[in-house]
Protein backbone atom coordinates (compact mmCIF):
# COMPACT_ATOMS: atom_id res chain seq x y z
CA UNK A 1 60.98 14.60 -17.49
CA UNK A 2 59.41 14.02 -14.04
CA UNK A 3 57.63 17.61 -14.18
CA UNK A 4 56.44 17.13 -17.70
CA UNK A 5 54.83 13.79 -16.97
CA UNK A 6 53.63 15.56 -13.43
CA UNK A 7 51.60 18.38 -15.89
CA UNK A 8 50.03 15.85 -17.88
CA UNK A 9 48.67 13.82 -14.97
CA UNK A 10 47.37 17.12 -13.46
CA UNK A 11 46.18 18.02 -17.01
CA UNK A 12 43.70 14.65 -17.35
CA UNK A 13 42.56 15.12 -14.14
CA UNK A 14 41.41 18.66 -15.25
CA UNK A 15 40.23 17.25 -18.00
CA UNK A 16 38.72 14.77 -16.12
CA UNK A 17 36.94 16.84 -13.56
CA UNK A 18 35.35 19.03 -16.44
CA UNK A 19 33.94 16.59 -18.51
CA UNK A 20 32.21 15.42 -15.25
CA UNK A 21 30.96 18.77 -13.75
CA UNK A 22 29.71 19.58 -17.89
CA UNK A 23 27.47 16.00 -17.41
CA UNK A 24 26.49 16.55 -14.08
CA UNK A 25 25.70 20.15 -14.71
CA UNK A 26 23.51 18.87 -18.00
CA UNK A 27 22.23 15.77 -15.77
CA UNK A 28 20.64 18.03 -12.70
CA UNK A 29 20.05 21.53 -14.50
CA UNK A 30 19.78 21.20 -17.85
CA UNK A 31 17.77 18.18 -18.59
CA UNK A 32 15.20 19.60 -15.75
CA UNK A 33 14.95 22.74 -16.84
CA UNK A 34 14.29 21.55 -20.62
CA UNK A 35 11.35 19.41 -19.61
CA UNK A 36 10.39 21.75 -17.06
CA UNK A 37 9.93 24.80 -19.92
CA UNK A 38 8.54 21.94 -22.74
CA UNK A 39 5.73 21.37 -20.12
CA UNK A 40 5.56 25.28 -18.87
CA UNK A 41 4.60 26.05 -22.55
CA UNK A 42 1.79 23.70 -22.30
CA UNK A 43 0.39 25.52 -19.45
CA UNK A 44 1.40 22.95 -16.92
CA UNK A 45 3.15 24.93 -13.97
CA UNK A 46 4.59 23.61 -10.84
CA UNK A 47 6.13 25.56 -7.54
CA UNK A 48 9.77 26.40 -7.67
CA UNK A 49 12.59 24.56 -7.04
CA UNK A 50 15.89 24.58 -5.57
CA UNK A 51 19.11 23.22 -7.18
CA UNK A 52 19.64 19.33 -6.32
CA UNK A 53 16.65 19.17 -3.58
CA UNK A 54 14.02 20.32 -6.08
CA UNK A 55 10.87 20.49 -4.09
CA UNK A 56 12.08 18.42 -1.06
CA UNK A 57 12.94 20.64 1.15
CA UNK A 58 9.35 22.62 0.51
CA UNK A 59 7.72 19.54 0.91
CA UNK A 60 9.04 17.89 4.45
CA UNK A 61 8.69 22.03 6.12
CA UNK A 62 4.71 21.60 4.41
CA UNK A 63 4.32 18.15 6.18
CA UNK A 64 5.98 19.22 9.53
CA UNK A 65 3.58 22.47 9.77
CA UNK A 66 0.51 20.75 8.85
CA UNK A 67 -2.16 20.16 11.62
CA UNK A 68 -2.65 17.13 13.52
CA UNK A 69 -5.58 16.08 15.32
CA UNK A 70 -5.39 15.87 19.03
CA UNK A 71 -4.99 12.70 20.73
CA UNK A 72 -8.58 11.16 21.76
CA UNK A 73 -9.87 13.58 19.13
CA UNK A 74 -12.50 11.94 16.45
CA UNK A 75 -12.32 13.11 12.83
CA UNK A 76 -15.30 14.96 11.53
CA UNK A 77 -13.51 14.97 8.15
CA UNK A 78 -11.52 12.32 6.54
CA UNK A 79 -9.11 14.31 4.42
CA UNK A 80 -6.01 12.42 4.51
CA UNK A 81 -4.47 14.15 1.57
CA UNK A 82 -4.25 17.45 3.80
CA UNK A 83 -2.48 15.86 6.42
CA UNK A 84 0.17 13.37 3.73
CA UNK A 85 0.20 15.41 1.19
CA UNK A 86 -0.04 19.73 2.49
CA UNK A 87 2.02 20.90 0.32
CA UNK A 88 0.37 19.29 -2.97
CA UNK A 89 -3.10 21.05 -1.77
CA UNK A 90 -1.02 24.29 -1.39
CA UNK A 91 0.48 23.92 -5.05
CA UNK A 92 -3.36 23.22 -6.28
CA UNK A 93 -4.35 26.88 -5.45
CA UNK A 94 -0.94 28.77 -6.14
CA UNK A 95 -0.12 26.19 -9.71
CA UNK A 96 -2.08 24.87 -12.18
CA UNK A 97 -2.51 20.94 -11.34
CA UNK A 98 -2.55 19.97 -15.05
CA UNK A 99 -4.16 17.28 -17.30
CA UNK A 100 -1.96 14.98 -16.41
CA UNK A 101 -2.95 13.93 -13.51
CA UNK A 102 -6.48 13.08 -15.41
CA UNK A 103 -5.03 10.10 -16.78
CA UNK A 104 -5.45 6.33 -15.69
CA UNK A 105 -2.90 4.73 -13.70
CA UNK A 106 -0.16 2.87 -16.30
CA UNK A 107 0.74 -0.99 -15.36
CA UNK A 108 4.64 -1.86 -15.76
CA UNK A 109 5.62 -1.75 -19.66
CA UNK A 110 7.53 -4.86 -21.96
CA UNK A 111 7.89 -7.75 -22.22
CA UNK A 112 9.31 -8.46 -18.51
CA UNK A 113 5.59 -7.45 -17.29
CA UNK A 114 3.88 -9.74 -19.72
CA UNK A 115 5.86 -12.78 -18.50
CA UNK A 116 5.38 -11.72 -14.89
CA UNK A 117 1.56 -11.46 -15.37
CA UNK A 118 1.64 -14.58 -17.23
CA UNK A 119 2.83 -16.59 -14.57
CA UNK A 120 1.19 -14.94 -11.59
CA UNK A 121 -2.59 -14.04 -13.06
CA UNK A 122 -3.55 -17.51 -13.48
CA UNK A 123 -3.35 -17.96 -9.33
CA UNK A 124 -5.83 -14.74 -8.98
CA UNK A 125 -8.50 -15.70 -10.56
CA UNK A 126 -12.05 -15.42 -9.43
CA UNK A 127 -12.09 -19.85 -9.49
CA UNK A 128 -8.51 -19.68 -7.56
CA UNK A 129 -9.66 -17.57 -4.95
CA UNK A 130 -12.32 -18.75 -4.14
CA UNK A 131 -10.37 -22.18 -3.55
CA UNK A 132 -8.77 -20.61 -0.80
CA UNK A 133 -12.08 -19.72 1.21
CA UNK A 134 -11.85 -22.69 3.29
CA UNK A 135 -7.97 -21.41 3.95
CA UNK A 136 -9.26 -18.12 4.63
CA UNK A 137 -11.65 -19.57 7.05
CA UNK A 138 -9.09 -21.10 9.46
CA UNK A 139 -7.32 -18.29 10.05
CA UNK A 140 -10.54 -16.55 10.60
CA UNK A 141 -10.97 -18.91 13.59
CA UNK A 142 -7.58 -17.84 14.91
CA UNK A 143 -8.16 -14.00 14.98
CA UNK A 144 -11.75 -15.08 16.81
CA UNK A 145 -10.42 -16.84 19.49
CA UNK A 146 -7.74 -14.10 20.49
CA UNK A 147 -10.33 -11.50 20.61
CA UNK A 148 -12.59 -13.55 22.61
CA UNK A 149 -9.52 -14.82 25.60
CA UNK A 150 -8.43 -10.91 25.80
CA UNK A 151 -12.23 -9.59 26.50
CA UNK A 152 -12.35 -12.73 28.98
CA UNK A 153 -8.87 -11.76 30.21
CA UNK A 154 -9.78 -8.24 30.98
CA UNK A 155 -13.62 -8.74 32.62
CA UNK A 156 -15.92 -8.36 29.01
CA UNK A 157 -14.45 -5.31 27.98
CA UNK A 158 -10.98 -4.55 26.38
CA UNK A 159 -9.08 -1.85 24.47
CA UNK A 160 -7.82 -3.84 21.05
CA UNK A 161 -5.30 -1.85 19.02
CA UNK A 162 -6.40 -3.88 15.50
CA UNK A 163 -4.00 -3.73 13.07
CA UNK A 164 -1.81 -5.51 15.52
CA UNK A 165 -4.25 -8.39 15.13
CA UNK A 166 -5.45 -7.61 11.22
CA UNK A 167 -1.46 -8.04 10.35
CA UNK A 168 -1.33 -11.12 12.21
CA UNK A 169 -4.40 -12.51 10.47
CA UNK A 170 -3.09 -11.35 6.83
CA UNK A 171 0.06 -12.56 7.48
CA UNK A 172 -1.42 -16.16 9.07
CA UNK A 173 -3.41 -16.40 5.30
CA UNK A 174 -0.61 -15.49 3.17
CA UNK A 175 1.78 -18.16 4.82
CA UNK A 176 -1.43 -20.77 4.54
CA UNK A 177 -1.68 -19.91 0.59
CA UNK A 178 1.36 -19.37 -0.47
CA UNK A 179 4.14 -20.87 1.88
CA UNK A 180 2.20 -23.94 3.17
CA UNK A 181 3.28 -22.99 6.48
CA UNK A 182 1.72 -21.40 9.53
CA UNK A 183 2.21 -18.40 10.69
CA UNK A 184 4.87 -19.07 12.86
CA UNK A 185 7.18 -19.70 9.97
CA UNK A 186 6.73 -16.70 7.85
CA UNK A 187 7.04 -14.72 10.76
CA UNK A 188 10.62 -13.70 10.60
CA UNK A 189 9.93 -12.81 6.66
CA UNK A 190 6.62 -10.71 7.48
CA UNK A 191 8.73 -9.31 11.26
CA UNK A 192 11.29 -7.91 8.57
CA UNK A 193 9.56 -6.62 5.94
CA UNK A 194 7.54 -4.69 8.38
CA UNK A 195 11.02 -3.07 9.80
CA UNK A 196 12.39 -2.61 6.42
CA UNK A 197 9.02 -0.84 5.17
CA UNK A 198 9.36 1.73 8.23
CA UNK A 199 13.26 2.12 7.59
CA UNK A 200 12.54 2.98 4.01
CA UNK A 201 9.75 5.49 5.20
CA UNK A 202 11.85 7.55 7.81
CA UNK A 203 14.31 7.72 4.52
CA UNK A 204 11.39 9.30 2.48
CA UNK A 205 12.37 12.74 1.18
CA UNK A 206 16.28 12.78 2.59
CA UNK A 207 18.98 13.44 0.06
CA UNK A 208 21.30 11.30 2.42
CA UNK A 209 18.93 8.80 3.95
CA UNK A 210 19.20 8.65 7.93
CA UNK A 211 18.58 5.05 8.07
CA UNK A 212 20.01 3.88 4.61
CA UNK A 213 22.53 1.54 6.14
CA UNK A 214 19.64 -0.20 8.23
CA UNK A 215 17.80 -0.64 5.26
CA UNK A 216 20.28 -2.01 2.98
CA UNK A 217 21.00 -4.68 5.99
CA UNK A 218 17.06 -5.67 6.21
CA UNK A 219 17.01 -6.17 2.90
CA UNK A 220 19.98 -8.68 3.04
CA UNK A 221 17.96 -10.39 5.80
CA UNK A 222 14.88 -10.81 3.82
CA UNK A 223 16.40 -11.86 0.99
CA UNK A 224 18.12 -14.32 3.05
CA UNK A 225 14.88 -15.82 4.10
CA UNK A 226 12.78 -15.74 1.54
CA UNK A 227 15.53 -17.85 -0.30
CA UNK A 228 15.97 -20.46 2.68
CA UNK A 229 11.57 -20.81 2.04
CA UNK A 230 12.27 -20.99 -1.51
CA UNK A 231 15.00 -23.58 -1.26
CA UNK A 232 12.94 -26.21 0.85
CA UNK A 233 10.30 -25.43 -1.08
CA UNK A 234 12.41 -26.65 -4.19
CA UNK A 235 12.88 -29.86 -1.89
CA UNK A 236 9.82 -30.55 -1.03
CA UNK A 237 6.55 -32.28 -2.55
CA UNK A 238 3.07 -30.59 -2.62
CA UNK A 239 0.38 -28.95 -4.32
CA UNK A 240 0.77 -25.94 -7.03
CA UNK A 241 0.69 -22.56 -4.98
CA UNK A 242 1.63 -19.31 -5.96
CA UNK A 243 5.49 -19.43 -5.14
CA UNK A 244 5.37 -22.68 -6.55
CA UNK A 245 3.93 -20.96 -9.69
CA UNK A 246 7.03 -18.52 -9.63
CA UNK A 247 9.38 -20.79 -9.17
CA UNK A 248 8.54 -22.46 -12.29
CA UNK A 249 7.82 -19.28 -14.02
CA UNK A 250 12.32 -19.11 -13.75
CA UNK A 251 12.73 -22.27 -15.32
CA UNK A 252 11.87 -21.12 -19.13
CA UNK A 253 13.45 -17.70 -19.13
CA UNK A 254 16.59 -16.00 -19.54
CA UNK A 255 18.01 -15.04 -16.25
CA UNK A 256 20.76 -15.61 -14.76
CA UNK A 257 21.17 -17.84 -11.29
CA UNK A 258 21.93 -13.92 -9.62
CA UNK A 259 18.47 -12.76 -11.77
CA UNK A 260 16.55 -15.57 -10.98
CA UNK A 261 16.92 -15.15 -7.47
CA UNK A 262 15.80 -11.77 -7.55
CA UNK A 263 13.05 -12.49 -9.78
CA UNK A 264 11.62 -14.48 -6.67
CA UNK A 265 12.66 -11.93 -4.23
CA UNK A 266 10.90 -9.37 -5.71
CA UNK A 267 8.02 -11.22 -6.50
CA UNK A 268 7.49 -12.64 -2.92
CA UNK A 269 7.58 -8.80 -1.76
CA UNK A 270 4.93 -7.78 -4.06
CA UNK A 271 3.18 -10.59 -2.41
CA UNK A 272 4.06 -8.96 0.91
CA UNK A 273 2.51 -5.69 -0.04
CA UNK A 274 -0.71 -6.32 -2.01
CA UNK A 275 -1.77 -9.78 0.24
CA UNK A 276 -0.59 -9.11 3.62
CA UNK A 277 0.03 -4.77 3.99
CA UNK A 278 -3.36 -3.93 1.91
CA UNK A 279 -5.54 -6.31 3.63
CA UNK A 280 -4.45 -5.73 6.91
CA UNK A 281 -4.97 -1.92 6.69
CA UNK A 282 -8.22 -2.09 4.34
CA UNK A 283 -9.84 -3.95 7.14
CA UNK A 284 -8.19 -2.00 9.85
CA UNK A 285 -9.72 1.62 8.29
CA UNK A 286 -13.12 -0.16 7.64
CA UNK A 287 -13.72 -1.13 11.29
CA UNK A 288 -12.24 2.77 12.25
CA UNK A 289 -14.90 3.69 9.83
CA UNK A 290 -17.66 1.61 11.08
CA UNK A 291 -17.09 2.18 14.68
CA UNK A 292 -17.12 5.91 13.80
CA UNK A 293 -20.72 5.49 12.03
CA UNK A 294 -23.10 3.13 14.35
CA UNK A 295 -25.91 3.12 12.28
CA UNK A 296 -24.12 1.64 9.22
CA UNK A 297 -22.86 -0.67 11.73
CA UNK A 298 -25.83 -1.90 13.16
CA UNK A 299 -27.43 -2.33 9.84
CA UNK A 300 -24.49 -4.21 7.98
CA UNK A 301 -24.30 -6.53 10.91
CA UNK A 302 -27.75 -7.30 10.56
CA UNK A 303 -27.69 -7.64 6.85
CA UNK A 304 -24.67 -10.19 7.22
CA UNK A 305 -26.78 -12.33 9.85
CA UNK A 306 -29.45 -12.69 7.85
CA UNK A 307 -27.18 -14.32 5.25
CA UNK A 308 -25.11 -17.13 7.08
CA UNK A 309 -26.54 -17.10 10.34
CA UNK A 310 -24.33 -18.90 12.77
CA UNK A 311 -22.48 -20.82 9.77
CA UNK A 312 -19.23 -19.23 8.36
CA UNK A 313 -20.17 -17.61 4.75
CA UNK A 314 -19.40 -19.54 1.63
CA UNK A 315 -18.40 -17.56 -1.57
CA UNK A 316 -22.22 -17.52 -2.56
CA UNK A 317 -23.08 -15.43 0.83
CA UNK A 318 -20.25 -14.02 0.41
CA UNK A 319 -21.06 -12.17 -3.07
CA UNK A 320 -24.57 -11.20 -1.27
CA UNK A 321 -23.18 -8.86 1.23
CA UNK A 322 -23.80 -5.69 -0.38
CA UNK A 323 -23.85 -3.59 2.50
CA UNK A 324 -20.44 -4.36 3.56
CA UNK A 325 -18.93 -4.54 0.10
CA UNK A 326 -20.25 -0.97 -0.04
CA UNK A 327 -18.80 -0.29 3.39
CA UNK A 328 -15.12 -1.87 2.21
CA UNK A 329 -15.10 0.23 -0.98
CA UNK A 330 -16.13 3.72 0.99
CA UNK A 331 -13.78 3.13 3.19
CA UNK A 332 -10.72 3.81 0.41
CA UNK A 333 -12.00 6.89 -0.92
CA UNK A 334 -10.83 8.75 2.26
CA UNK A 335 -8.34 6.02 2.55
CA UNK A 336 -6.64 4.40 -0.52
CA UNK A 337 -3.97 1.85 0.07
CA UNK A 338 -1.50 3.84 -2.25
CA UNK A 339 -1.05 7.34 -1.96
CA UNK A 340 1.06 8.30 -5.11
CA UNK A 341 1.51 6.75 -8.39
CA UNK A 342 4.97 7.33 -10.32
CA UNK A 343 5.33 6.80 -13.70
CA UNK A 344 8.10 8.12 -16.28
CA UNK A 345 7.70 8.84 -19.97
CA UNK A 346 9.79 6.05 -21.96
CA UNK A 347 9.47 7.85 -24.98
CA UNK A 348 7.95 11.18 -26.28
CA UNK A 349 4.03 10.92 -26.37
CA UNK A 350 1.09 13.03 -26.55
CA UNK A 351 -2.17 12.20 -24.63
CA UNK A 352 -4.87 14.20 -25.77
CA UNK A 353 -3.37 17.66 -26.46
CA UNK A 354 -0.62 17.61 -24.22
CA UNK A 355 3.11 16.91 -25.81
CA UNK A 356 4.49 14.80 -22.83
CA UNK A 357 8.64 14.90 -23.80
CA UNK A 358 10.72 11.66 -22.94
CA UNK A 359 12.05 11.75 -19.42
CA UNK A 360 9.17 13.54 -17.69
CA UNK A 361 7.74 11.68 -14.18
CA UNK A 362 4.15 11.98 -13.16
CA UNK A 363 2.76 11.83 -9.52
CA UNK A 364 -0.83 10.42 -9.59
CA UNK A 365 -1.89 12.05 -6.42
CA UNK A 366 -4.68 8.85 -5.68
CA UNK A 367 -5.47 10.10 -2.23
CA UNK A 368 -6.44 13.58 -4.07
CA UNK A 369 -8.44 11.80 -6.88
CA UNK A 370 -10.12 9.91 -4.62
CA UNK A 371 -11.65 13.02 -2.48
CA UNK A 372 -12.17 15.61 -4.86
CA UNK A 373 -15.36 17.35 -4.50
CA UNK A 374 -15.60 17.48 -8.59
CA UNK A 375 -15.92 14.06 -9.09
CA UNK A 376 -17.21 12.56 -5.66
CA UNK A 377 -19.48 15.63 -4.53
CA UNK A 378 -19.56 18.28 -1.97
CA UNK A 379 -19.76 14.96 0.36
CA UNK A 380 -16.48 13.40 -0.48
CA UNK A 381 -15.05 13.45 3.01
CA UNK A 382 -18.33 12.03 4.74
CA UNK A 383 -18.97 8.54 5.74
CA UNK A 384 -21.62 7.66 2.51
CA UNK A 385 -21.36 4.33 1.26
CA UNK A 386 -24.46 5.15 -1.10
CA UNK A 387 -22.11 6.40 -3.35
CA UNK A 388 -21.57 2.69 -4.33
CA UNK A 389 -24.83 1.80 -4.01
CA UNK A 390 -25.26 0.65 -8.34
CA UNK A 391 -21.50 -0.11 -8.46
CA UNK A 392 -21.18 -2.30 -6.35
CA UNK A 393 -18.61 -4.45 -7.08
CA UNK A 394 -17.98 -8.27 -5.98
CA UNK A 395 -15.33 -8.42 -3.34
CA UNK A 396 -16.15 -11.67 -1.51
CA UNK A 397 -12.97 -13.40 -2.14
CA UNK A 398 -11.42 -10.59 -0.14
CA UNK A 399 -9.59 -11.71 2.89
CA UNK A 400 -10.80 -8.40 4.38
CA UNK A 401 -14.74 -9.41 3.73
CA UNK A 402 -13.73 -12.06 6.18
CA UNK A 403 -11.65 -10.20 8.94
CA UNK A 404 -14.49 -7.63 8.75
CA UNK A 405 -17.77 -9.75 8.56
CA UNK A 406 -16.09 -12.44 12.12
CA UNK A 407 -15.73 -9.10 14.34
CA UNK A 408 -18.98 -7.63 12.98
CA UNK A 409 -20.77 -10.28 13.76
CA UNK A 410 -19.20 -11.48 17.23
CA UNK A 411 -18.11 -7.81 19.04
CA UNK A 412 -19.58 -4.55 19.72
CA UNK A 413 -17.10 -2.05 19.54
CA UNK A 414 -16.58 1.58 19.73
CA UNK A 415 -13.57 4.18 19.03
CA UNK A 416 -11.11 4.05 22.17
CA UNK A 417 -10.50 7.50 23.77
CA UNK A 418 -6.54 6.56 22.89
CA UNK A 419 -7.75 6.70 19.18
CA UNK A 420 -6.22 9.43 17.80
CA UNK A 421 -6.13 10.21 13.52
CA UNK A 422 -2.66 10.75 12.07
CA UNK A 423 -2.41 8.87 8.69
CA UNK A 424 1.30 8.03 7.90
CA UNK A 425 2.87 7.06 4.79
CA UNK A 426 4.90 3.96 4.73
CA UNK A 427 4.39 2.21 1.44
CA UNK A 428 0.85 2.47 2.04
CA UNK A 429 -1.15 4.84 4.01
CA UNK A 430 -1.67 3.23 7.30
CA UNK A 431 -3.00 4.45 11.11
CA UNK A 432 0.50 6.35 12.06
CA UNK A 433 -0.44 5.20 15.98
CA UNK A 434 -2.70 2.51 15.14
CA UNK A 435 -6.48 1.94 15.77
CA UNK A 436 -7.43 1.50 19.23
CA UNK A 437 -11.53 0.42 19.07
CA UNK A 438 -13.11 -0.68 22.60
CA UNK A 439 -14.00 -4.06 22.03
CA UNK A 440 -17.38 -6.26 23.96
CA UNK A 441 -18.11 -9.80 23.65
CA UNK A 442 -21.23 -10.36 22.32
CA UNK A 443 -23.78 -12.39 24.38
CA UNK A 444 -25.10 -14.45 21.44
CA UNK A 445 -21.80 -15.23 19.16
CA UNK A 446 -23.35 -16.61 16.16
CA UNK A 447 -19.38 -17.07 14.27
């Protein structure tokens, strides 16, 4: 009796085990390799790939062997996508790229996006922003006077690492506009978002993520405090901001109390990212950029004089800064904020001529797209802000306008000898060591 009910126990588990290694075996090898021969057909080719890892393991030995510049050494070239991204160049000339990465970059898809736009659009527009000038302005102040006691501090002259300072000053507007606080209270959240976007980075391209545990833990953190903001927030009286906005963007949908909460998380992240992490760099690569070209520097400081003077700019100057708009926008060619676009197929489509089967991801290679010499020039990796010269589209409301335009206007500055070019990927494509730039009071600080 015993042994018979021992087989069938060892029987199920067989059975058990099989019907699990026959899924996983169709999950990681037979699902990849039909897409991979629907697409092949099509002409669209890709390097070879190992079972489980894929291309991983091609990839990390690519970035590893690719050259770095020397420390102290200034770029003649911007390519960045060499140095992120070696092993997609070295798939260009051995593969065919294919037409898919011709195609625009998709937004989210359903009805979750439309109710998530709904709420949080309304704040971003062109009316809104420019509300927030005045905001904008105070912080402004802040980053001025730092620069100006650490050239005092150090006798005139001082080596500035910059993002240091452009995070702080992104991070001092965001907590202004959408935390009513000052910067000393969204510290901890912006402190730990920074550590858990570097954890997540050093776990980029690891089957078994060195720092996974870390991760998961910083996450619990900033969770923790973005819901303590969000909870006095609820207690408190005040004008309509943009969390406030969220917040009552929960109230009419479906969620759950668990949902809801992560509704706000999440959204308070993507805050993080496109408000504090993109303006901080943008403004960071532009001043690299600028004190790498003096010419352009001279003249869009004297273009920016002539229009406010000694006053800080109102939205009207703002919008007639061409120069530096044009300055801003060449600067993320070489540079975009996002390297790679993911999207997946949801369902069987066809763009064009190509049958695209359900299932399939696509990497939008933006750093490539935004350098190649077919659509830029033979120029693409040279400092030309010409290029923009009839497109020039309005940034003023940009926080970075006014991060760029105060240190323009009130410093001379120069690349640092400790300036050395190594673009890293971590979320977005930042300075790897940071940007050191030589920094000089200006006699006649006109603000």
């Amino acid at each position: 009796m015993d042994s018979d009910f021992g087989n069938t126990l060892v029987a199920l588990a067989l059975v058990i085990v099989l019907g699990l290694s026959i899924r996983l075996y169709a999950l990681l090898v037979l699902k990849p390799q039909r897409l991979r021969t629907l697409l092949r057909r099509q002409g669209i080719r890709g390097p070879p790939v190992s079972f489980l890892i894929e291309n991983i393991s091609e990839i990390k030995k690519s970035q590893l062997t690719a050259e770095k510049p020397l420390w102290g050494e200034h770029p003649a070239s911007h390519d960045s996508a060499a140095l992120l991204f070696p092993s997609f160049e070295q798939w260009r000339v051995r593969c065919e790229r294919g037409p898919l990465v011709g195609w625009g970059i998709l937004t989210f898809n359903g009805c979750a996006w439309a109710h998530q736009r709904k709420i949080i659009a309304p704040e971003l527009f062109m009316d809104k922003v420019k509300g927030l000038i005045p905001l904008i302005t105070e912080s402004t102040v802040t980053l001025l006077e730092s620069w100006k006691r650490r050239t005092e501090t150090e006798g005139g002259t001082a080596d500035v690492k910059i993002d240091h300072h452009m995070r702080s000053f992104s991070a001092d507007v965001i907590s202004r506009a959408c935390f009513e606080s000052n910067f000393s209270r969204g510290e901890d959240i912006f402190h730990k978002l920074r550590q858990l976007q570097e954890a997540m980075a050093k776990n980029y391209l690891h089957i078994f993520p060195p720092r996974a545990t870390e991760a998961w833990a910083l996450e619990k953190e900033v969770r923790s405090l973005i819901l303590r903001v969000v909870k006095e927030r609820k207690e408190a009286t005040g004008k309509k901001n943009l969390l406030q906005m969220v917040l009552e963007g929960t109230k009419n949908s479906d969620l759950s109390p668990c949902g809801t909460n992560s509704f706000i998380v999440d959204n308070c992240k993507n805050i993080h990212l496109v408000g504090y992490e993109t303006t901080a760099v943008s403004a960071t690569r532009c001043l690299m950029l600028l004190a790498s070209n003096p010419e352009w520097k001279t003249r869009v400081r004297t273009g920016v004089l002539q229009i406010c003077g000694n006053r800080f700019p109102d939205a009207d100057m703002l919008c007639r800064m061409k120069q530096l708009i044009m300055v801003i926008q060449e600067s993320l060619c070489p540079y975009p904020l996002v390297a790679v676009v993911s999207r997946e197929a949801l369902k069987d489509t066809k763009p064009g001529d190509i049958q695209v089967p359900r299932g399939v991801h696509a990497w939008i290679m933006v750093t490539t797209l935004h350098t190649d010499p077919e659509i830029w020039g033979p120029d693409t990796y040279k400092f030309n802000p010409h290029r923009f010269e009839r497109d020039c589209r309005r940034l003023q409301a940009s926080t970075s306008v006014h991060a760029i335009r105060v240190v323009l206007c009130n410093f001379a500055f120069c690349l640092s000898t400790k300036y050395t070019r190594s673009p890293a990927l971590r979320l977005v494509i930042e300075p790897e060591h940071g940007v050191d730039l030589q920094v000089r009071k200006l006699e006649a600080m006109p603000l």
